[in-house]
C-alpha atoms as a PDB file:
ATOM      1  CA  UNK A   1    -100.067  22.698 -67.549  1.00  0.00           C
ATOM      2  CA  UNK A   2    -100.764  22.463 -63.960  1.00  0.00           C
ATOM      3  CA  UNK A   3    -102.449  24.962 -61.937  1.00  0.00           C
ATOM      4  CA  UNK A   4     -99.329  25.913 -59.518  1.00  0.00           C
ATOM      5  CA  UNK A   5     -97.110  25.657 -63.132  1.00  0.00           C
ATOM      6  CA  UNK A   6     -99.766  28.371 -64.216  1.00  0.00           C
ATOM      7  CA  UNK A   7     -99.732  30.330 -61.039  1.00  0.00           C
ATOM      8  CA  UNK A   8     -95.229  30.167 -61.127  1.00  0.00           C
ATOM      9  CA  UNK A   9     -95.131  31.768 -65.378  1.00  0.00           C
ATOM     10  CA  UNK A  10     -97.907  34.271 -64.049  1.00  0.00           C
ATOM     11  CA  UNK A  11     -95.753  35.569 -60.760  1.00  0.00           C
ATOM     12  CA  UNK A  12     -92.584  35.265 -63.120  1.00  0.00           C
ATOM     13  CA  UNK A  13     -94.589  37.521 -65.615  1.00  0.00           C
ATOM     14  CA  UNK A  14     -95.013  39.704 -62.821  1.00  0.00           C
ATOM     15  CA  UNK A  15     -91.903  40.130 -61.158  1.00  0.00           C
ATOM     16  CA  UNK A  16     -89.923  40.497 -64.886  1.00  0.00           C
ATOM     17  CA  UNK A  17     -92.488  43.598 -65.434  1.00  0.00           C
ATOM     18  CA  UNK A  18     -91.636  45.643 -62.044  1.00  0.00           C
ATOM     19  CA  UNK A  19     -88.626  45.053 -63.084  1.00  0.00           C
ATOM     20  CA  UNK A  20     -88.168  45.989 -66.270  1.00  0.00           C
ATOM     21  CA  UNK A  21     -90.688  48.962 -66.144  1.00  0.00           C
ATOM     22  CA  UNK A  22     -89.203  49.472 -62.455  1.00  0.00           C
ATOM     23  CA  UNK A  23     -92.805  49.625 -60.762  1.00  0.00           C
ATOM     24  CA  UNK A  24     -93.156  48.296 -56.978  1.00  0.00           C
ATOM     25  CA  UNK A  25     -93.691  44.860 -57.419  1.00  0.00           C
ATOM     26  CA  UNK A  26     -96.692  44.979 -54.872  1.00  0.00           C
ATOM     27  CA  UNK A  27     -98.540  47.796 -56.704  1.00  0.00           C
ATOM     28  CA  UNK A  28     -97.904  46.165 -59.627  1.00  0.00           C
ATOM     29  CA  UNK A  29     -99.388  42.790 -58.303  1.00  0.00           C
ATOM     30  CA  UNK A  30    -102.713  44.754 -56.712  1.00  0.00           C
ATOM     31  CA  UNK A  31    -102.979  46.324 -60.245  1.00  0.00           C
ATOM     32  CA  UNK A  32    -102.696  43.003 -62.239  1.00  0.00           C
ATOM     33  CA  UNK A  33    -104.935  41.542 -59.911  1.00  0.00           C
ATOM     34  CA  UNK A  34    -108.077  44.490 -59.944  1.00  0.00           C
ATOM     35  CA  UNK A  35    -107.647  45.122 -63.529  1.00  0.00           C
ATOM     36  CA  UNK A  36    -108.899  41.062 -63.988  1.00  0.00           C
ATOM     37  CA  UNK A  37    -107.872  41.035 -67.510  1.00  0.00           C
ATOM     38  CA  UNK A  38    -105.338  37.908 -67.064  1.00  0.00           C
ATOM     39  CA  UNK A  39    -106.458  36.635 -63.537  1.00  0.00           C
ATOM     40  CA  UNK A  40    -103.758  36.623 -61.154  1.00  0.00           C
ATOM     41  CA  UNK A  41    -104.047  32.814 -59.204  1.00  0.00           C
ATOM     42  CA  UNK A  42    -103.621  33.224 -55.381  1.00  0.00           C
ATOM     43  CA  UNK A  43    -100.796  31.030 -55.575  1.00  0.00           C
ATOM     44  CA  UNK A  44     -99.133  33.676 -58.246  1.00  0.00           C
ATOM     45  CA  UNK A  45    -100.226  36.455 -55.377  1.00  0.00           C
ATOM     46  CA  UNK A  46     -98.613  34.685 -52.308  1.00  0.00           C
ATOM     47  CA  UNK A  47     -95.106  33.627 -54.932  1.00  0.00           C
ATOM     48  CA  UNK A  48     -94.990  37.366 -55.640  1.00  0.00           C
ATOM     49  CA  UNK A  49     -95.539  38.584 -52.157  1.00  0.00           C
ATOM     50  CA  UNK A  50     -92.944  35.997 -50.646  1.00  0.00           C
ATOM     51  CA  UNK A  51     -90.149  37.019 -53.307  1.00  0.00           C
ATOM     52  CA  UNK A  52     -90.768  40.569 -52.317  1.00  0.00           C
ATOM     53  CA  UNK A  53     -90.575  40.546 -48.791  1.00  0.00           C
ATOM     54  CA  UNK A  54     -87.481  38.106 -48.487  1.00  0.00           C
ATOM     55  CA  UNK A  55     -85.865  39.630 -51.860  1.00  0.00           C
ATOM     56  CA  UNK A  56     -82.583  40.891 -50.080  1.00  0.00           C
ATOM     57  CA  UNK A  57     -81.813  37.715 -48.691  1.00  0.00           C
ATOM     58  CA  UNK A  58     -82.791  35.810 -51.530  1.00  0.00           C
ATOM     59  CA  UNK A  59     -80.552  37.977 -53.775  1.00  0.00           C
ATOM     60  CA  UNK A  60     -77.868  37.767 -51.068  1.00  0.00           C
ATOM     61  CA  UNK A  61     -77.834  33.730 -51.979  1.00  0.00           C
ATOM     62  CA  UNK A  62     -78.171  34.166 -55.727  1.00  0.00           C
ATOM     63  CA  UNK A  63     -74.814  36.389 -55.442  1.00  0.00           C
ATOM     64  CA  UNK A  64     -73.163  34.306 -53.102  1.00  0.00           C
ATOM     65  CA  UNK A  65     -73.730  31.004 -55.155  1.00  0.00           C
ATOM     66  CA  UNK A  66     -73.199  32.216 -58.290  1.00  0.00           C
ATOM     67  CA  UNK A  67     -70.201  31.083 -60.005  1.00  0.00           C
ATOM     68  CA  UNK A  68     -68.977  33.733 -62.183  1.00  0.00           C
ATOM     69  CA  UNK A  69     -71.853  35.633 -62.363  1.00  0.00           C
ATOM     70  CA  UNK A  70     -73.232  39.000 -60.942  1.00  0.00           C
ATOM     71  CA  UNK A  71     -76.789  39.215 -59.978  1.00  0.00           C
ATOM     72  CA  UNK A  72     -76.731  42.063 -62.552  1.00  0.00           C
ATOM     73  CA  UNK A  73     -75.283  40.654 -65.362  1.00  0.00           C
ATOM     74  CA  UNK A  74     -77.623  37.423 -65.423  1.00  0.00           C
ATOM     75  CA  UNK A  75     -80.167  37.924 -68.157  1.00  0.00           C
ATOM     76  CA  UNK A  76     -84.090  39.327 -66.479  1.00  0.00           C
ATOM     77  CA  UNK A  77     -85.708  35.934 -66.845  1.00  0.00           C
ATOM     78  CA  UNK A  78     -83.590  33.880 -65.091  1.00  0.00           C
ATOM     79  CA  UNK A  79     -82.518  36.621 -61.822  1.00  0.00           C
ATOM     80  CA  UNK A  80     -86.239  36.123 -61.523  1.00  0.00           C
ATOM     81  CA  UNK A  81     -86.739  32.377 -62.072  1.00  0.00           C
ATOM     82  CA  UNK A  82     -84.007  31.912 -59.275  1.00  0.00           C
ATOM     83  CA  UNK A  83     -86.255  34.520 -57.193  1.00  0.00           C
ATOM     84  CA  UNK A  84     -88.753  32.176 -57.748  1.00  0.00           C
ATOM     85  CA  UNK A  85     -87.018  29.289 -57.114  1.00  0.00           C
ATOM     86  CA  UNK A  86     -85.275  30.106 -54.047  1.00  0.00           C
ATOM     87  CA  UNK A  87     -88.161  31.546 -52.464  1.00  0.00           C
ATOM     88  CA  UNK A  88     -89.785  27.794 -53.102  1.00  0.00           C
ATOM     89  CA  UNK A  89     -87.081  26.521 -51.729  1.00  0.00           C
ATOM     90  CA  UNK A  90     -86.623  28.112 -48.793  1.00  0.00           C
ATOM     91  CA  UNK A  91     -89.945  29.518 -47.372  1.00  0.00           C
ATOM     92  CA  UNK A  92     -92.957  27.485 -49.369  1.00  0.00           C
ATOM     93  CA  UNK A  93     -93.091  24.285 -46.556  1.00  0.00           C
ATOM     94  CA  UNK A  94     -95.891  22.742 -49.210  1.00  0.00           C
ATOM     95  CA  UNK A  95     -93.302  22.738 -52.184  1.00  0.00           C
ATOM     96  CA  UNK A  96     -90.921  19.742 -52.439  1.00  0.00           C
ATOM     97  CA  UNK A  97     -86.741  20.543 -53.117  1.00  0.00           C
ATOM     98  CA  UNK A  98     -86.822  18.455 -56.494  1.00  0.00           C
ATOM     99  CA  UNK A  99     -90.343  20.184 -57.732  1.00  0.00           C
ATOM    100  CA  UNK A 100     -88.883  23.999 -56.598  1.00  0.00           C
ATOM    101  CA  UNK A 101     -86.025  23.168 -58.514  1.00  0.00           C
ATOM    102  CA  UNK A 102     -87.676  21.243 -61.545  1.00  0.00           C
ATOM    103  CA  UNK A 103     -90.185  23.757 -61.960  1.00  0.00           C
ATOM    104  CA  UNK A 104     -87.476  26.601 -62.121  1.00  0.00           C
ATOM    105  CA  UNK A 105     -85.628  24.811 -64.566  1.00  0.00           C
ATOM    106  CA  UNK A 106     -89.009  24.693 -66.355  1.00  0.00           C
ATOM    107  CA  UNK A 107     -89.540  28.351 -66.834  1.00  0.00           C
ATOM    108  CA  UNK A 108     -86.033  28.805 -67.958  1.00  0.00           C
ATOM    109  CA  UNK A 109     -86.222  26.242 -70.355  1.00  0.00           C
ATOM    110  CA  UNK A 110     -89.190  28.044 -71.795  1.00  0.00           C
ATOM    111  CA  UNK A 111     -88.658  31.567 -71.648  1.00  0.00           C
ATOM    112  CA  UNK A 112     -84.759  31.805 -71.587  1.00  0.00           C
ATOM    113  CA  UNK A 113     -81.283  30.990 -73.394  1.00  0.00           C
ATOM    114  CA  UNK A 114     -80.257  27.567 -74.224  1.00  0.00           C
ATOM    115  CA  UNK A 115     -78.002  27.736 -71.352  1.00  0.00           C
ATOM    116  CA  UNK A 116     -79.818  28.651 -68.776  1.00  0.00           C
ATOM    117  CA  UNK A 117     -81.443  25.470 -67.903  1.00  0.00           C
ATOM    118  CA  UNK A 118     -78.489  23.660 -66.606  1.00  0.00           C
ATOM    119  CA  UNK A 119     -77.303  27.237 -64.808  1.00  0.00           C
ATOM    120  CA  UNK A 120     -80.855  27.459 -62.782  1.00  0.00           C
ATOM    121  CA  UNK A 121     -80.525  23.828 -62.222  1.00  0.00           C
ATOM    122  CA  UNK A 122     -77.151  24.261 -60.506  1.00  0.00           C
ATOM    123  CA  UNK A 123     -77.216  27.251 -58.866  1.00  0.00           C
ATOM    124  CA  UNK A 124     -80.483  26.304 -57.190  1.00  0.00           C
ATOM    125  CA  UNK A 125     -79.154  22.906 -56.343  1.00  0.00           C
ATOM    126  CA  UNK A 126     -76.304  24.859 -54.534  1.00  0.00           C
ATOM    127  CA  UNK A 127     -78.956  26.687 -52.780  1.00  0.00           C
ATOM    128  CA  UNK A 128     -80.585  23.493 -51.488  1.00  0.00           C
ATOM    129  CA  UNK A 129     -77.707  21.896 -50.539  1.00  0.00           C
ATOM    130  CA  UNK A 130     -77.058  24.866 -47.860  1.00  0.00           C
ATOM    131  CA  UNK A 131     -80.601  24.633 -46.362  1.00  0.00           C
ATOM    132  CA  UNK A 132     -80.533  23.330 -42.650  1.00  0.00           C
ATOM    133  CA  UNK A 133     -81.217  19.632 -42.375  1.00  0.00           C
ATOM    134  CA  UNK A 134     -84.129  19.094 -39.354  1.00  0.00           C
ATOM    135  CA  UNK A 135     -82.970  17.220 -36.320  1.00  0.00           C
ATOM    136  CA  UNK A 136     -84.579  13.727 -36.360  1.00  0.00           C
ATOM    137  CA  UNK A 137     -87.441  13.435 -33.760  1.00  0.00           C
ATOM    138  CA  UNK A 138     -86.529  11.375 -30.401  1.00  0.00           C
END
């Protein structure tokens, strides 16, 4: 598995925990990352921090695209996967559309139901298909 694959379960593991144990997400993070026991990869660090501080909007989007489905009622491991996901897709410059997206539908193919593959995979291609185009150069 690649390092930045690594780095995406690890911020996933993360985020799922606050949740479910409903710590801060941050103190959790600074916790996970001084106790040393499963290092915490920067990349897992900066995923966490960037979910955090643009959660509302990125929940916002979830709710809006979601077909059917309340932010509340989608099983843990995959509100957080599209956390993930979105937060690739919108605010990490470095990360491709396809490999946000491909990556997402990774996790949820490991960790989550049977049909929650395909649901990622649409909802974040929703997602993307909303982002602002850039204006061509002159």
């Amino acid at each position: 598995m690649a390092a930045r694959s690594k780095a995406r379960k690890r911020a996933l593991d993360i985020l799922f925990e606050a949740e479910q144990r409903r710590l801060p997400v941050l103190e959790l993070l600074s916790e996970r990352q001084s106790l040393g026991e499963t290092p915490v990869p920067e990349y897992a660090a900066e995923l966490v921090r960037g979910v955090t501080a643009h959660q509302p909007e990125i929940d916002n989007l979830i709710s809006e695209n979601a077909v059917d489905w309340t932010l509340e009622r989608m099983p843990a491991v995959d509100r957080n996967v599209l956390r993930l996901g979105v937060y690739e897709l919108l605010w990490a410059d470095d990360v491709p559309d396809g490999v946000a997206i491909s990556e997402a539908v990774l996790l949820a193919q490991d960790l989550s139901t049977d049909a929650s593959p395909g649901f990622v995979n649409g909802l974040l291609a929703r997602i993307k298909d909303l982002k602002p185009t850039s204006a061509p150069e002159p």
